[in-house]
PDB file of N, CA and C in Angstrom:
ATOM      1  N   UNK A   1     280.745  80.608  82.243  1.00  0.00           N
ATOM      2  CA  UNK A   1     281.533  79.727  81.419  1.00  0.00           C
ATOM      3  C   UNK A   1     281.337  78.272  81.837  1.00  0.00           C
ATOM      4  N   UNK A   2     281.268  77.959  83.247  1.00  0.00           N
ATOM      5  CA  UNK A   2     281.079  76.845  83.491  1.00  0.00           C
ATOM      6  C   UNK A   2     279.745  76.110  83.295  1.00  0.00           C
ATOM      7  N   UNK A   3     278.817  77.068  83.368  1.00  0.00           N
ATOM      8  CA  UNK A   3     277.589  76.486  83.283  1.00  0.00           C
ATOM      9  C   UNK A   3     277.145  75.727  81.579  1.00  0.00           C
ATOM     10  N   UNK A   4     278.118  76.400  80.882  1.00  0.00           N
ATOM     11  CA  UNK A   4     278.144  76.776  79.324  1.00  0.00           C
ATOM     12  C   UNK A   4     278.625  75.245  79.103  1.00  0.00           C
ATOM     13  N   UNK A   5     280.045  74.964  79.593  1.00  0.00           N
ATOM     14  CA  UNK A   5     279.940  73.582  79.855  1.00  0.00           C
ATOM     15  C   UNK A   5     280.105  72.774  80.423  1.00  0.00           C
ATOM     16  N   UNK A   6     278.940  73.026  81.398  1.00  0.00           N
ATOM     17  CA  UNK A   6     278.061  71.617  81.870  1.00  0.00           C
ATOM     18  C   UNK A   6     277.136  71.534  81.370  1.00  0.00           C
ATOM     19  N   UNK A   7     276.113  72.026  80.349  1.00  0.00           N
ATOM     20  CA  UNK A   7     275.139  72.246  79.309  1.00  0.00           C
ATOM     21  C   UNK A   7     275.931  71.127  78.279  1.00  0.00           C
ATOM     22  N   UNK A   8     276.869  71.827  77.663  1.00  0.00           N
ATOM     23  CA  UNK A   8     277.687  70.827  76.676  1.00  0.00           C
ATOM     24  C   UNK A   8     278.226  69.389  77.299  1.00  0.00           C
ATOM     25  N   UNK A   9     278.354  69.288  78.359  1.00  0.00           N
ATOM     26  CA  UNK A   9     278.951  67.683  79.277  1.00  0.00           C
ATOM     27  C   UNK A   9     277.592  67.364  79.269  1.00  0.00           C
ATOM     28  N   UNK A  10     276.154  67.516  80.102  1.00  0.00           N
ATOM     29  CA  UNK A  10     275.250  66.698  79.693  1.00  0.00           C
ATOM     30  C   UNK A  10     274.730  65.862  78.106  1.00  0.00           C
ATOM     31  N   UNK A  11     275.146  67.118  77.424  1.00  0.00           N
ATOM     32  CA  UNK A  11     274.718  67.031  75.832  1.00  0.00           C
ATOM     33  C   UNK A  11     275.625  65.619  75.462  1.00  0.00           C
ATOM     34  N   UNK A  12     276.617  66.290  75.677  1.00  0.00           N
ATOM     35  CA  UNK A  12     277.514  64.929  75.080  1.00  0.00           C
ATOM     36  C   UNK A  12     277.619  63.321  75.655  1.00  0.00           C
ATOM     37  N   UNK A  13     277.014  63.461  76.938  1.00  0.00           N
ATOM     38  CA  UNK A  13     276.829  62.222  77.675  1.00  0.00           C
ATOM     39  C   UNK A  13     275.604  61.685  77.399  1.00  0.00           C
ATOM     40  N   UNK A  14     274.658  62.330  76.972  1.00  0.00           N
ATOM     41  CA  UNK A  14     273.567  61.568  75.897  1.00  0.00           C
ATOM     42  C   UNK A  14     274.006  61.750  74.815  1.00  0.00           C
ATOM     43  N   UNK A  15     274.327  62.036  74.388  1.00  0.00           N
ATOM     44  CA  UNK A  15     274.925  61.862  72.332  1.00  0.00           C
ATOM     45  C   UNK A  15     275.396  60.636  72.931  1.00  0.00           C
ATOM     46  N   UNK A  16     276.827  60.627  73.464  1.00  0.00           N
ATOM     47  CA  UNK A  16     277.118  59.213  73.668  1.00  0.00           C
ATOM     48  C   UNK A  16     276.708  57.907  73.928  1.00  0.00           C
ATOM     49  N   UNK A  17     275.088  57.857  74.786  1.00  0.00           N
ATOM     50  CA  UNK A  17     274.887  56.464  75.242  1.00  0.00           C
ATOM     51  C   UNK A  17     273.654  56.235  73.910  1.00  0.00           C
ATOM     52  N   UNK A  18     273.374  57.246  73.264  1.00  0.00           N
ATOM     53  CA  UNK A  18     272.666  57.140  72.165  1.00  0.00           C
ATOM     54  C   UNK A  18     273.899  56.279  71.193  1.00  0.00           C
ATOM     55  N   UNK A  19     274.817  57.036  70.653  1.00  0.00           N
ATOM     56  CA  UNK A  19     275.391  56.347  69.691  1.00  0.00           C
ATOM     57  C   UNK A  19     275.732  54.698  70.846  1.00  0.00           C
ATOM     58  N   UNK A  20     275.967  55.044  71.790  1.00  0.00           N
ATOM     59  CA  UNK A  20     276.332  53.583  72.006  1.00  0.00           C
ATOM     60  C   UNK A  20     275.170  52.790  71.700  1.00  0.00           C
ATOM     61  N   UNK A  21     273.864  52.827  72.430  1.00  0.00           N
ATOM     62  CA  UNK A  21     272.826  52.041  72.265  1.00  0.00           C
ATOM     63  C   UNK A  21     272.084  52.216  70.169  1.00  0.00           C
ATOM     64  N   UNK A  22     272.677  52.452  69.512  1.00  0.00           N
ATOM     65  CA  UNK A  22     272.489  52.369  68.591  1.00  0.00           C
ATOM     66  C   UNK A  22     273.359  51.105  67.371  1.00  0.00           C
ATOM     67  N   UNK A  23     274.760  51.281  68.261  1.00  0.00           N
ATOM     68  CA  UNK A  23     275.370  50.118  67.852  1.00  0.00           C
ATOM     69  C   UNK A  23     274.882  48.712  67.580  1.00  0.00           C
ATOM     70  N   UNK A  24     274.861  48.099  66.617  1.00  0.00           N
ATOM     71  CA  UNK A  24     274.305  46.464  66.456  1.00  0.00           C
ATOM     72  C   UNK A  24     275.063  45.873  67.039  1.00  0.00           C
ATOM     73  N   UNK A  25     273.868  44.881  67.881  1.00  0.00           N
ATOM     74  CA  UNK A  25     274.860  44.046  68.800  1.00  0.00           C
ATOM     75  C   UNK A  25     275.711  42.816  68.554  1.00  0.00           C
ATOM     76  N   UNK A  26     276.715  42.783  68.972  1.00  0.00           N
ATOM     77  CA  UNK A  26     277.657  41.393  68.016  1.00  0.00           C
ATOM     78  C   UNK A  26     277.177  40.061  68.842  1.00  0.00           C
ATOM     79  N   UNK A  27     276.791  39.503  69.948  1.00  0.00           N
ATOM     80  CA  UNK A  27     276.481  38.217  70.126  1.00  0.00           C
ATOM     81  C   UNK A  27     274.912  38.295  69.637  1.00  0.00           C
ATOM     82  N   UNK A  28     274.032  39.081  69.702  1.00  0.00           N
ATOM     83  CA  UNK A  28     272.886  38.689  69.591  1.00  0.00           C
ATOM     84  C   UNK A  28     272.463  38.171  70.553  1.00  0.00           C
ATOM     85  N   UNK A  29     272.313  38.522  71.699  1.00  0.00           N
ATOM     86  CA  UNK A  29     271.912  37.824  72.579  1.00  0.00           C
ATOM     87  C   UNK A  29     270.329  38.231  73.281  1.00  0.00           C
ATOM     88  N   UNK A  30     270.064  39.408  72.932  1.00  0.00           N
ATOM     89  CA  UNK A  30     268.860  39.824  73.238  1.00  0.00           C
ATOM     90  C   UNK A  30     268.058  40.325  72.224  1.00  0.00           C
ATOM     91  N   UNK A  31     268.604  39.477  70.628  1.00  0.00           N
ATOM     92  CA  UNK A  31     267.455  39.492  69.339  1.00  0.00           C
ATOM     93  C   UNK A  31     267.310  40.357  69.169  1.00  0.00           C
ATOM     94  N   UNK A  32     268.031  41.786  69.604  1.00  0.00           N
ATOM     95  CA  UNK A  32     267.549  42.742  68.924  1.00  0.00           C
ATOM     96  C   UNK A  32     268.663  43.167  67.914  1.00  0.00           C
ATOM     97  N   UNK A  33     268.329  43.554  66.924  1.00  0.00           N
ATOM     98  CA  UNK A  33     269.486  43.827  65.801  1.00  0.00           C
ATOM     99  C   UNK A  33     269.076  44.476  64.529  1.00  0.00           C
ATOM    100  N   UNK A  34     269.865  44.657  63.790  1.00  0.00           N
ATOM    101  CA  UNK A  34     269.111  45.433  62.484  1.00  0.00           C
ATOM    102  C   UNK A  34     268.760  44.414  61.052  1.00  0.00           C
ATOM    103  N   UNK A  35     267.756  45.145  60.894  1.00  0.00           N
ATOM    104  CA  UNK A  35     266.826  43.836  59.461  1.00  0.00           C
ATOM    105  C   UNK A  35     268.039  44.287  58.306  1.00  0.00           C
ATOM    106  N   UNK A  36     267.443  44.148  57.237  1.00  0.00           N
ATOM    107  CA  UNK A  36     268.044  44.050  55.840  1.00  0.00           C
ATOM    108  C   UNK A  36     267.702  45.416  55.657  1.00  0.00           C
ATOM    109  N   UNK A  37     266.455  45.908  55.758  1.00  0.00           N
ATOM    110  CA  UNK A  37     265.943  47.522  55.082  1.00  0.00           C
ATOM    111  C   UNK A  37     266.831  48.574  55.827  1.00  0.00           C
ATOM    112  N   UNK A  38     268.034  48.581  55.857  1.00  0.00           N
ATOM    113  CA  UNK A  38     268.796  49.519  56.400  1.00  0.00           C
ATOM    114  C   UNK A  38     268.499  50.913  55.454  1.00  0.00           C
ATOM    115  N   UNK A  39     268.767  52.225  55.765  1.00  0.00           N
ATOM    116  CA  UNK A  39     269.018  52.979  54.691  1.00  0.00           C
ATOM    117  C   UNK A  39     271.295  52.991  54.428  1.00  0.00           C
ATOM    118  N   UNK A  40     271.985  52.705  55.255  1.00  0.00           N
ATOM    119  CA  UNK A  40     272.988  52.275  54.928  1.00  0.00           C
ATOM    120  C   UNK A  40     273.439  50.630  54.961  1.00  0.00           C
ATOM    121  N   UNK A  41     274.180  50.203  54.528  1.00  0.00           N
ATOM    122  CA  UNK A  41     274.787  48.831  55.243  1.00  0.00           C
ATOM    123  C   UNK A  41     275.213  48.494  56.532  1.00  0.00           C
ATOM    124  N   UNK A  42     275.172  47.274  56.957  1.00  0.00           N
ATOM    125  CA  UNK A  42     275.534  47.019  58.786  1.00  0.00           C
ATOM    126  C   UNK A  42     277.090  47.640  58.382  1.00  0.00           C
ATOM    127  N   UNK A  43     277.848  47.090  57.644  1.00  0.00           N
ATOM    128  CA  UNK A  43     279.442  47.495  57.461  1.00  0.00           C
ATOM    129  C   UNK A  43     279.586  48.902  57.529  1.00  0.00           C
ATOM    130  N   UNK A  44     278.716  50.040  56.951  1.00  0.00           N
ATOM    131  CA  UNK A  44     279.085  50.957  56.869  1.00  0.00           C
ATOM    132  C   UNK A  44     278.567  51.651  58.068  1.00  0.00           C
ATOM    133  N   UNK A  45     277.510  51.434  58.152  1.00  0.00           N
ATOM    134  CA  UNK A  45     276.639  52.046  59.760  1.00  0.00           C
ATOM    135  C   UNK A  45     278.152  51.495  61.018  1.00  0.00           C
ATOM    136  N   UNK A  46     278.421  50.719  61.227  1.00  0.00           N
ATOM    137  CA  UNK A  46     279.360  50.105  61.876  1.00  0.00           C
ATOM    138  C   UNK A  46     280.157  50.795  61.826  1.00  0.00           C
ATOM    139  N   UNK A  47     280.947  51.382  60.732  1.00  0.00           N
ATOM    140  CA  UNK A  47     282.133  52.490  60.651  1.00  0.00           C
ATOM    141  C   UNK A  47     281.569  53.888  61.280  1.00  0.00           C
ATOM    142  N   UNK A  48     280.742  54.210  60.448  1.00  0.00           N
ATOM    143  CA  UNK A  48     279.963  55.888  61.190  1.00  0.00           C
ATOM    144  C   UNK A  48     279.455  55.687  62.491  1.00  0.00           C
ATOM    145  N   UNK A  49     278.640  54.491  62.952  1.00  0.00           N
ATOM    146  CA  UNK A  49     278.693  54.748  65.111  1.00  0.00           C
ATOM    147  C   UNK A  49     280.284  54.538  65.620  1.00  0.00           C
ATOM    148  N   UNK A  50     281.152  53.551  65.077  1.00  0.00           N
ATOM    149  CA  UNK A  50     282.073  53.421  65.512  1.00  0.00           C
ATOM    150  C   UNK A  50     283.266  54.593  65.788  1.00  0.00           C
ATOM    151  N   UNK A  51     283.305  55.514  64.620  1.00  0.00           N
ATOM    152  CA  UNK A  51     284.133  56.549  64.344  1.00  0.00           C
ATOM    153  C   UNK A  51     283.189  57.938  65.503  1.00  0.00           C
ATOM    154  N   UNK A  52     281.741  57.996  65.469  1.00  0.00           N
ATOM    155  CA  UNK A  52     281.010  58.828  65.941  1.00  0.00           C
ATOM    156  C   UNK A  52     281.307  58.225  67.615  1.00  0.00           C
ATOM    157  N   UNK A  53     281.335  57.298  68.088  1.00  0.00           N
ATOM    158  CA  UNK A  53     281.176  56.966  69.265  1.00  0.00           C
ATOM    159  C   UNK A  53     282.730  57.519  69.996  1.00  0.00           C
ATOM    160  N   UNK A  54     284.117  57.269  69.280  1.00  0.00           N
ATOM    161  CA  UNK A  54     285.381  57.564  69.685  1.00  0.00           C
ATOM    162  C   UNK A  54     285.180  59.181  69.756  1.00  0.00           C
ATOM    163  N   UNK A  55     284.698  59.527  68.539  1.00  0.00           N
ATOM    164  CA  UNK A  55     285.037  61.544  68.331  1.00  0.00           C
ATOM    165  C   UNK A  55     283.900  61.833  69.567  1.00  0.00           C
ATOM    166  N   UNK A  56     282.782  61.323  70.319  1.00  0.00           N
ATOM    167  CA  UNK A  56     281.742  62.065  71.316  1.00  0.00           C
ATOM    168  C   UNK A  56     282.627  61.961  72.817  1.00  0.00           C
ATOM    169  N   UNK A  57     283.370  60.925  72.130  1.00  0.00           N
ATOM    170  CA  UNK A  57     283.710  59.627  73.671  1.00  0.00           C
ATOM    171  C   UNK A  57     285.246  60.626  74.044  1.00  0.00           C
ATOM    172  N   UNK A  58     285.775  61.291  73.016  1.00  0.00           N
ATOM    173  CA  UNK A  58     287.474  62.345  73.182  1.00  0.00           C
ATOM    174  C   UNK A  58     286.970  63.645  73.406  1.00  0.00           C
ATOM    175  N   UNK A  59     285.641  64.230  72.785  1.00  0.00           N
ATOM    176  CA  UNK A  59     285.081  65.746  73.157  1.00  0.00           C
ATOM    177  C   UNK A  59     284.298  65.466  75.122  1.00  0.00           C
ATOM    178  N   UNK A  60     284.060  64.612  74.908  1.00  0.00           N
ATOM    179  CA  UNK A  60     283.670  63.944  76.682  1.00  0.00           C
ATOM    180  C   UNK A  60     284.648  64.497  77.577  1.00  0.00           C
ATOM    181  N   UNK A  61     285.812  63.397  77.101  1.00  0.00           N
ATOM    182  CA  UNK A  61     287.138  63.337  78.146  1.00  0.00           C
ATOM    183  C   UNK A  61     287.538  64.961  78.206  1.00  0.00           C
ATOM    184  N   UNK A  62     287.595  65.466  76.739  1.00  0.00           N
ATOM    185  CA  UNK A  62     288.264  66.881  76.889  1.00  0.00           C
ATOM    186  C   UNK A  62     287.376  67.895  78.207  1.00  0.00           C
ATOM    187  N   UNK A  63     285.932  67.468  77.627  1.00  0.00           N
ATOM    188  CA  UNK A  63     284.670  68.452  78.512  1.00  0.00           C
ATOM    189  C   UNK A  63     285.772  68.291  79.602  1.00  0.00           C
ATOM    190  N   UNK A  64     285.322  66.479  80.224  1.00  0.00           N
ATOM    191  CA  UNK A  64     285.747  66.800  81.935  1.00  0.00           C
ATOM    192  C   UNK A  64     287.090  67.102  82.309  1.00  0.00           C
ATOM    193  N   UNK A  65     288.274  67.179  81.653  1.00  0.00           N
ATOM    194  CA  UNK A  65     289.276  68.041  81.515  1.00  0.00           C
ATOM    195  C   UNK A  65     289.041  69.410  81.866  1.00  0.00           C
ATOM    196  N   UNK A  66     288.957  70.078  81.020  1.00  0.00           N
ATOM    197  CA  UNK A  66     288.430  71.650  81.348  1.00  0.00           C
ATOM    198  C   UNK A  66     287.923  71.547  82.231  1.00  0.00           C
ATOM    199  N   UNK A  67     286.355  70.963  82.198  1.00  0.00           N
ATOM    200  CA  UNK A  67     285.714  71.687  84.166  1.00  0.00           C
ATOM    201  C   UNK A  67     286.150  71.178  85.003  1.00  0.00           C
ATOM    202  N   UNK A  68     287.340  70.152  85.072  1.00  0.00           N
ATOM    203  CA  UNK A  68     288.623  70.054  86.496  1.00  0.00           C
ATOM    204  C   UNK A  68     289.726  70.911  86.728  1.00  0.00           C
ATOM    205  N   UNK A  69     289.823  71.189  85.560  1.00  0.00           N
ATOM    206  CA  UNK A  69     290.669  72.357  85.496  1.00  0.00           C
ATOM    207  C   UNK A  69     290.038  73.737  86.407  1.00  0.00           C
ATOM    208  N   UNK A  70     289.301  74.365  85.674  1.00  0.00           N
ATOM    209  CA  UNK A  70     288.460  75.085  85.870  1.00  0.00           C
ATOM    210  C   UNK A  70     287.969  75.224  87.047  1.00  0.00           C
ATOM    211  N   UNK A  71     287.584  73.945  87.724  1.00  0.00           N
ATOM    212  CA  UNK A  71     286.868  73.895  89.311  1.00  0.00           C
ATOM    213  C   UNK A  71     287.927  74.374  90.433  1.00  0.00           C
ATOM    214  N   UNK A  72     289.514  73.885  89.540  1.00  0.00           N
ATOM    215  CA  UNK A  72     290.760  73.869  90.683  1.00  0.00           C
ATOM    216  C   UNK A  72     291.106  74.861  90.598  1.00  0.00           C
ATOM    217  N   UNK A  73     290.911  75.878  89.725  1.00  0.00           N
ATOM    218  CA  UNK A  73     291.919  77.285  89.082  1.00  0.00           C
ATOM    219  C   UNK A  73     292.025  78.133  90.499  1.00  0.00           C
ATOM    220  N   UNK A  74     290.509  78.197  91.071  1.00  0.00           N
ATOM    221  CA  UNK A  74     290.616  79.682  92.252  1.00  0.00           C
ATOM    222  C   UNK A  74     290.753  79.201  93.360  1.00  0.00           C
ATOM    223  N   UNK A  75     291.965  77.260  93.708  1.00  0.00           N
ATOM    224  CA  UNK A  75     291.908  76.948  94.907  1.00  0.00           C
ATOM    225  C   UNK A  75     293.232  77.365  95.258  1.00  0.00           C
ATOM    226  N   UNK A  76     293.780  77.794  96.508  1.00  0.00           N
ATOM    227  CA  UNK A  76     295.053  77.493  96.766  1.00  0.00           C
ATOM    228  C   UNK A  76     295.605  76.805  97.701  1.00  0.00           C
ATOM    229  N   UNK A  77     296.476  76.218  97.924  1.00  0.00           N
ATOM    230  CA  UNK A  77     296.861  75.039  98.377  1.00  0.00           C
ATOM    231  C   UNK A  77     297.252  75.446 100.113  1.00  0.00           C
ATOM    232  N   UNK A  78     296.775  74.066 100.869  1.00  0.00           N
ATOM    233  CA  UNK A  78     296.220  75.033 102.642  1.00  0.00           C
ATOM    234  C   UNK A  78     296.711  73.920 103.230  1.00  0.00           C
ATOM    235  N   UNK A  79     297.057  74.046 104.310  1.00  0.00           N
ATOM    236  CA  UNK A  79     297.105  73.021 104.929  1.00  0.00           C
ATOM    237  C   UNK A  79     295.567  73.015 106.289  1.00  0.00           C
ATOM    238  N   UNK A  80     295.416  71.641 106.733  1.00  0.00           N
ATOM    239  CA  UNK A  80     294.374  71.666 107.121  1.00  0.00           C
ATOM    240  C   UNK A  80     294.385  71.686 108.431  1.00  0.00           C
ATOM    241  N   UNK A  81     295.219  72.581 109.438  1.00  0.00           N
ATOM    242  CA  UNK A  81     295.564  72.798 110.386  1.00  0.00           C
ATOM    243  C   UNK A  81     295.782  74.378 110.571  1.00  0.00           C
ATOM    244  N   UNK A  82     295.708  74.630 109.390  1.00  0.00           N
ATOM    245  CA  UNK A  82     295.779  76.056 109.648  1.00  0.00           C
ATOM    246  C   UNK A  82     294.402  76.991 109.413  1.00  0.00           C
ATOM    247  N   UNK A  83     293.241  76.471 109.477  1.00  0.00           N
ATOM    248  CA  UNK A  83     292.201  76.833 109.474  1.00  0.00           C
ATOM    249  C   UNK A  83     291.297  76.544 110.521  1.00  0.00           C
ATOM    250  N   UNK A  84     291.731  75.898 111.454  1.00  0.00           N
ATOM    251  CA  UNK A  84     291.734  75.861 113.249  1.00  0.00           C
ATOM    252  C   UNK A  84     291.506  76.831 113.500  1.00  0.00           C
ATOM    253  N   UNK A  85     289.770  77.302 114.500  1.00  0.00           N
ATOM    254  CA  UNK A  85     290.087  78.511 115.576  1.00  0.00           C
ATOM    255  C   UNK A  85     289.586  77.669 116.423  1.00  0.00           C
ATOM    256  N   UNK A  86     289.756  78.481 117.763  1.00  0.00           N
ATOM    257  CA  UNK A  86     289.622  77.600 119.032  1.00  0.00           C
ATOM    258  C   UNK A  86     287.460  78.223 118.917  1.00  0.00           C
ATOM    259  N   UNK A  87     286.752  77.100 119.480  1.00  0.00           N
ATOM    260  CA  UNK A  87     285.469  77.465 118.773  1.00  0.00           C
ATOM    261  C   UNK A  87     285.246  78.263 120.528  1.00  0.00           C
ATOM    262  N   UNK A  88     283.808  79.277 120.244  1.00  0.00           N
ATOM    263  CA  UNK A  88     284.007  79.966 120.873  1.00  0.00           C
ATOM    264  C   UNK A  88     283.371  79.988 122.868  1.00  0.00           C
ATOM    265  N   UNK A  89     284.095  80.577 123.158  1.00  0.00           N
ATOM    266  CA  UNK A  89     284.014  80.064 124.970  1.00  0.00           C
ATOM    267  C   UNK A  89     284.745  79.256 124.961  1.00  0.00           C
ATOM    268  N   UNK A  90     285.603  78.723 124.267  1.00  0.00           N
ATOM    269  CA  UNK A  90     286.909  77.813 125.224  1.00  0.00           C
ATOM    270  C   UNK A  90     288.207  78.528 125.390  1.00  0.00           C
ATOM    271  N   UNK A  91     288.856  77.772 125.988  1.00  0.00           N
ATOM    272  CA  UNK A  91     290.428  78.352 126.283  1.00  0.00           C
ATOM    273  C   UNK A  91     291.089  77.652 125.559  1.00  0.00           C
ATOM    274  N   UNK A  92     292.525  78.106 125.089  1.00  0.00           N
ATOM    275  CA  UNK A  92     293.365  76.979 124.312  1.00  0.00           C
ATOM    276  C   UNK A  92     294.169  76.733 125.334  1.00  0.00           C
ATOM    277  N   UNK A  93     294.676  75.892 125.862  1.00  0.00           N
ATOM    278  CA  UNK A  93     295.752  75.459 126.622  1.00  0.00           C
ATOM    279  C   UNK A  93     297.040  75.430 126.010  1.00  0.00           C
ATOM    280  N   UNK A  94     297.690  75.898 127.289  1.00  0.00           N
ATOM    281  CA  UNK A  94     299.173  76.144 126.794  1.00  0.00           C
ATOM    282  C   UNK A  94     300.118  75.158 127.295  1.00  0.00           C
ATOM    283  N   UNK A  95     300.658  74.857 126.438  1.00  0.00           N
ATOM    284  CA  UNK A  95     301.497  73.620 125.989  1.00  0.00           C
ATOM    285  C   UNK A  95     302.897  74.266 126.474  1.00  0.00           C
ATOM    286  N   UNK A  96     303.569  73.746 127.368  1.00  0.00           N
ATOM    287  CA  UNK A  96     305.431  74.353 127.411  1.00  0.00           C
ATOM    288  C   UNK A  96     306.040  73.648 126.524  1.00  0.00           C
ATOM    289  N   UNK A  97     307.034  74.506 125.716  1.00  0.00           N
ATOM    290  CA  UNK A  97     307.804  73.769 125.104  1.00  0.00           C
ATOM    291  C   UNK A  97     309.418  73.078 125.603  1.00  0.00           C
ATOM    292  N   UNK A  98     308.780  71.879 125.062  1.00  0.00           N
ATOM    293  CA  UNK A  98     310.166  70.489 125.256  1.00  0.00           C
ATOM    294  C   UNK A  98     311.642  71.286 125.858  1.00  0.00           C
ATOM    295  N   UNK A  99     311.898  72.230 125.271  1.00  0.00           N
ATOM    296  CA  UNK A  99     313.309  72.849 124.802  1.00  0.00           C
ATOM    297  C   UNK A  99     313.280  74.061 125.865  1.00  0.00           C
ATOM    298  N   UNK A 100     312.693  74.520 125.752  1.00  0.00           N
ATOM    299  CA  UNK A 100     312.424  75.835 127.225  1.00  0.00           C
ATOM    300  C   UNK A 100     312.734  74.922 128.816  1.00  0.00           C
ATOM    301  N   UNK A 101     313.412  75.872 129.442  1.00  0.00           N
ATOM    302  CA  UNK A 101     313.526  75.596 131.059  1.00  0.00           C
ATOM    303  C   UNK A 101     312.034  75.848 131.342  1.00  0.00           C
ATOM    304  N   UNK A 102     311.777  74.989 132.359  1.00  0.00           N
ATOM    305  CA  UNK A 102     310.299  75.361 133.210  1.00  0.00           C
ATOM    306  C   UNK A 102     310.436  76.125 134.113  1.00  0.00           C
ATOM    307  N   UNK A 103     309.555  77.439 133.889  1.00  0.00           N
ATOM    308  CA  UNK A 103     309.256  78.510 135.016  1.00  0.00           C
ATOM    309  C   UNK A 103     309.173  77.768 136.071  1.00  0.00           C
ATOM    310  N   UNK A 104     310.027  78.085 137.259  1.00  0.00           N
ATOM    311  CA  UNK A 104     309.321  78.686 138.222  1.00  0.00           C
ATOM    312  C   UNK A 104     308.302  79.531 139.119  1.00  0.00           C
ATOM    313  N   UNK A 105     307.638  78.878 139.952  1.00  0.00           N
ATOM    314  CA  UNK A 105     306.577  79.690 140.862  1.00  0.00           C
ATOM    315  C   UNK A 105     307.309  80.563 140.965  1.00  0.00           C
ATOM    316  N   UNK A 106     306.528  82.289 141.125  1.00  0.00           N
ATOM    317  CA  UNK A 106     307.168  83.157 141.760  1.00  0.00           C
ATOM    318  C   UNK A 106     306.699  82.827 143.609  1.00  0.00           C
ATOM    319  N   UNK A 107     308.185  83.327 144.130  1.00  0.00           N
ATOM    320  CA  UNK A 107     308.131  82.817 145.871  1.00  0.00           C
ATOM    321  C   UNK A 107     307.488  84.277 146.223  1.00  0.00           C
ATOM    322  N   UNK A 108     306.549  84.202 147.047  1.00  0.00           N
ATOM    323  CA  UNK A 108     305.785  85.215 147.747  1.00  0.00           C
ATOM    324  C   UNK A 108     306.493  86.357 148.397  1.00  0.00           C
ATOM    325  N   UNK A 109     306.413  87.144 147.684  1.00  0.00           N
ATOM    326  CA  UNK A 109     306.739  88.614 148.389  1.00  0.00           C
ATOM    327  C   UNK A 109     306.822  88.644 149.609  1.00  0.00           C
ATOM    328  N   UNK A 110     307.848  89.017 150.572  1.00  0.00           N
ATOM    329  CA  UNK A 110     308.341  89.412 152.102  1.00  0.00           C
ATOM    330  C   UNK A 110     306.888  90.268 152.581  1.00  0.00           C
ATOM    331  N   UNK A 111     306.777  90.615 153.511  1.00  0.00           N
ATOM    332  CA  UNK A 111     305.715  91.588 154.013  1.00  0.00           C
ATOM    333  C   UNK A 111     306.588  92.370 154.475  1.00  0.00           C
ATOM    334  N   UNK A 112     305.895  93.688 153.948  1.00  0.00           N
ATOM    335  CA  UNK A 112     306.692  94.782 153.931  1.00  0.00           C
ATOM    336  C   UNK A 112     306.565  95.574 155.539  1.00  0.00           C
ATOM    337  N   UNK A 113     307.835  96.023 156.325  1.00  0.00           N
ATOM    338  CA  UNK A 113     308.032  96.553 157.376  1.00  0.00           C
ATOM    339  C   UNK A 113     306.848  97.795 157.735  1.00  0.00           C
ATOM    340  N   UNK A 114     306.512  97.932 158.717  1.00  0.00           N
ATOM    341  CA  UNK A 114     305.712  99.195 158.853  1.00  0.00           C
ATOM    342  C   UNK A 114     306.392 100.426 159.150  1.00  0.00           C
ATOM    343  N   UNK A 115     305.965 101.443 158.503  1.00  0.00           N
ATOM    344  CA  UNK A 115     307.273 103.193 158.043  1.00  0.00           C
ATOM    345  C   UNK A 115     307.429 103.109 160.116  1.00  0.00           C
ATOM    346  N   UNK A 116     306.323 103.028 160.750  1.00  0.00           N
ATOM    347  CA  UNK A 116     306.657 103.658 161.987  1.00  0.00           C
ATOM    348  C   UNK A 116     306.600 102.246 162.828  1.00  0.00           C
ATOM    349  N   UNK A 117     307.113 102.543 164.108  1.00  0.00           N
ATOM    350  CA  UNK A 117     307.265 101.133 165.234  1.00  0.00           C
ATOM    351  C   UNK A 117     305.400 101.038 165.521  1.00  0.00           C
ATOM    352  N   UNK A 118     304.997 100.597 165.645  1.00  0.00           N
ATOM    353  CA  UNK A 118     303.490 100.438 166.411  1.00  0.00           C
ATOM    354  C   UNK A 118     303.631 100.084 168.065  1.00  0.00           C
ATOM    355  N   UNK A 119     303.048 100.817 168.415  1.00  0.00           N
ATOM    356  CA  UNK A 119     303.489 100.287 170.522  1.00  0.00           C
ATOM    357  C   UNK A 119     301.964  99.308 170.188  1.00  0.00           C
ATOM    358  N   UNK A 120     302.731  98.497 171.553  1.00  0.00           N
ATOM    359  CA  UNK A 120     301.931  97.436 172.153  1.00  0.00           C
ATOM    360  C   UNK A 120     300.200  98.243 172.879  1.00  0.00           C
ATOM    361  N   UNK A 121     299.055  97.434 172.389  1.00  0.00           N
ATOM    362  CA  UNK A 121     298.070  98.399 172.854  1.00  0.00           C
ATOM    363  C   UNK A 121     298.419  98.486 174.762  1.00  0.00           C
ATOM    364  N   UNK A 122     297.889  99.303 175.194  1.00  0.00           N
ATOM    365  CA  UNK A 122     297.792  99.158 176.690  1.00  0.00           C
ATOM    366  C   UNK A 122     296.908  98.801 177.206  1.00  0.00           C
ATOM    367  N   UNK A 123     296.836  98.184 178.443  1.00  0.00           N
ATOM    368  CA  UNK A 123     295.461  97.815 179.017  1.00  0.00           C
ATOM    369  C   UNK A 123     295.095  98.724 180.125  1.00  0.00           C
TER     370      UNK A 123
END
């Protein structure tokens, strides 16, 4: 569907700079313009690019309407923090939180008594 129109968005973006560059130019400034042997009149040619240039110039806007539409339909909305992994071989560090008491070291285990007395070696 999309490809269908962007086929039709190219089409119409040359239809358009055609009818534009077909328009007679109003200062004349680069002599180029239309003779007398028109097959219509400048007045009436003037109405048909003018009317043709608005109707290419609203099927345009509509095109890129739809394929924005269209491009956005299968996105859903993310935040960009939540697609964070930690990349791989590192550690994430752990952060204590503000609001939590801070652990304590655990204090080293007593050494435990021996079950029987041990005698002194003799010499």
């Amino acid at each position: 569907m999309i490809q269908l129109l962007l086929i039709i968005h190219v089409l119409l973006a040359l239809a358009l700079v055609i009818v534009v560059l077909l328009q007679r130019s109003e200062g004349g400034a680069l002599g180029i313009g239309g003779g007398g042997g028109n097959m219509m009149s400048s007045r009436a040619q003037a109405n048909f690019l003018t009317r043709a240039t608005a109707v290419i110039a609203a099927l345009f806007m509509l095109n890129c309407l739809i394929l924005a539409v269209l491009a956005g339909a299968d996105r859903k909305p993310s935040f960009i923090l939540d697609d964070r992994a930690p990349l791989p071989g590192s550690t994430v560090p752990v952060v204590p939180s503000p609001i939590a008491p801070p652990i304590a070291p655990a204090s080293p285990a007593a050494p435990q008594a021996p079950a029987a007395p041990i005698a002194p070696p003799t010499q």
